[in-house]
Protein backbone atom coordinates (compact mmCIF):
# COMPACT_ATOMS: atom_id res chain seq x y z
CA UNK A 1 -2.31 -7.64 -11.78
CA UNK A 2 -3.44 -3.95 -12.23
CA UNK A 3 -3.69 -1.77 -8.65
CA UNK A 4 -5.38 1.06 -8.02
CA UNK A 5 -5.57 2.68 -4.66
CA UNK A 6 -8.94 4.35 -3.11
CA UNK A 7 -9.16 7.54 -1.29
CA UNK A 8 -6.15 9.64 -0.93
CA UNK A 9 -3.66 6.32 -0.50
CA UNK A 10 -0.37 5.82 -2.62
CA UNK A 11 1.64 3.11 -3.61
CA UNK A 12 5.11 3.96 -3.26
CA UNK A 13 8.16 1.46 -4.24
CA UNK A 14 11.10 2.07 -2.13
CA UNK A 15 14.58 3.16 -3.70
CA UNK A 16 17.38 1.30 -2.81
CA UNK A 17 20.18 2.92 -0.29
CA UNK A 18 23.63 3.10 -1.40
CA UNK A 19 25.94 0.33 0.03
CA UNK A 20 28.69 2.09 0.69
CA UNK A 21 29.04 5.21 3.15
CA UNK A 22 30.90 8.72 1.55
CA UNK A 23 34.41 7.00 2.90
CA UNK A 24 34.13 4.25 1.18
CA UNK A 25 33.43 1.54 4.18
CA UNK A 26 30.75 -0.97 2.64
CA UNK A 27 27.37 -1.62 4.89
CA UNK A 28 26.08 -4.84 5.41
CA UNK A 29 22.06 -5.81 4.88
CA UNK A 30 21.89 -5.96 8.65
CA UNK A 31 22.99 -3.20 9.69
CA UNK A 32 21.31 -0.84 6.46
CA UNK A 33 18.29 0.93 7.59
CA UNK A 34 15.22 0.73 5.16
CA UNK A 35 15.62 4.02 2.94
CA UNK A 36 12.96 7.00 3.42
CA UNK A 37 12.78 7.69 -0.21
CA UNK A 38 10.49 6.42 -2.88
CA UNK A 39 8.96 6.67 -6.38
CA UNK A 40 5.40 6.70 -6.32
CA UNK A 41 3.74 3.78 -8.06
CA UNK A 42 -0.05 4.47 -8.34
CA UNK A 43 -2.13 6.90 -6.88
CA UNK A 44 -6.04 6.78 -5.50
CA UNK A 45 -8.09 9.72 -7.06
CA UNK A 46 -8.62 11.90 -3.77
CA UNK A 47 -9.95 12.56 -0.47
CA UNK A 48 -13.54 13.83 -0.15
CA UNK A 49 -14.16 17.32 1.14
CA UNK A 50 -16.80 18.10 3.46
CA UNK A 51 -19.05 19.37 0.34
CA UNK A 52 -18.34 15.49 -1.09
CA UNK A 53 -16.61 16.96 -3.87
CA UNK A 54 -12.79 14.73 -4.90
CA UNK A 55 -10.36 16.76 -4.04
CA UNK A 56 -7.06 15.47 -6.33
CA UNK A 57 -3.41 14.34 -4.59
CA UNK A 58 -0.72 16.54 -5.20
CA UNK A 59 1.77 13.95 -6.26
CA UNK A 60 1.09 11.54 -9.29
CA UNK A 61 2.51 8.16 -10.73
CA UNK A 62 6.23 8.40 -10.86
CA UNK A 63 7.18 11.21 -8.72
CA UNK A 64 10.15 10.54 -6.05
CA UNK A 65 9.30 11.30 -2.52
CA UNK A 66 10.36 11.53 1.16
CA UNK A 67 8.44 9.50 3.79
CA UNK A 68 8.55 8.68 7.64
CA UNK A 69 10.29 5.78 8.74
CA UNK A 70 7.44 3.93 10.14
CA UNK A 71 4.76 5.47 7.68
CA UNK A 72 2.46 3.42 5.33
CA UNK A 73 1.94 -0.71 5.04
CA UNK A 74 4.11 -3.13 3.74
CA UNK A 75 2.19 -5.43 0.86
CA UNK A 76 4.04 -7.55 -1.78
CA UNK A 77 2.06 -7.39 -5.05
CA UNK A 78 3.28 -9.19 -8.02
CA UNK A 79 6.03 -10.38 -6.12
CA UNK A 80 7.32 -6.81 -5.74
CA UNK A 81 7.50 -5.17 -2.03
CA UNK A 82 5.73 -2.57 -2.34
CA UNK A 83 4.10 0.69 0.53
CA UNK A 84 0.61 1.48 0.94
CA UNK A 85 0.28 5.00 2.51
CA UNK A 86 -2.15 7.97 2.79
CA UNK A 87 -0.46 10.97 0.80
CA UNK A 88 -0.37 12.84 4.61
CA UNK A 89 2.49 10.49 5.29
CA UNK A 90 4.77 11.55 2.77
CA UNK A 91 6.77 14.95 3.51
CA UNK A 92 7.55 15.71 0.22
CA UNK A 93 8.56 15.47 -3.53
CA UNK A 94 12.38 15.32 -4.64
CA UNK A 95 12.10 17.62 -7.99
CA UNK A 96 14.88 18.56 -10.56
CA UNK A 97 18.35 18.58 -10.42
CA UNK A 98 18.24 16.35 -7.05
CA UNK A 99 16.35 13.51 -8.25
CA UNK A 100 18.31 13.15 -11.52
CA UNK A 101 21.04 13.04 -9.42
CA UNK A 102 20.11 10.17 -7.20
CA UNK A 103 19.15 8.30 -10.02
CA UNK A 104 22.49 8.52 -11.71
């Protein structure tokens, strides 16, 4: 099934945290706190300006981003948990040398 969101929404699929802390100890599932940190899965084409013209997001399909904790809703599509947010909830993108690290 093909998504698309409306307005200035995103669909974001959240990365997975590491399981281990910098020393080594290993985290359990309960006690892991749902990561802040996503790629962005599909993107609505804008928000409406007061002169009704589209004005486009500023982050497209496949970008990694920062989010609040509590920000967007939580919908399962295809099986897949998956976040439904406006693109005012996310802080920012992760560009460069960072995100190639994170995904390595």
């Amino acid at each position: 099934m093909k998504f698309r969101p409306l307005h200035d929404r995103v669909v974001v699929r959240r990365l997975e945290s590491e399981e281990k802390t910098k020393g080594g100890i290993i985290i359990p599932d309960t006690a892991k706190e749902k990561p802040q940190e996503g790629e962005i899965v599909a993107v609505g084409p804008g928000a409406r300006d007061e002169t009704g013209k589209v004005q486009p997001l500023d982050v497209k399909a496949g970008d990694r981003v920062l989010f609040g904790k509590w920000s967007g809703t939580e919908v399962k599509i295809d099986g897949e948990d998956l976040l439904i947010m406006k693109e005012s909830d996310i802080m920012g993108v992760i560009e460069g040398a960072a995100a190639s690290k994170k995904a390595a």
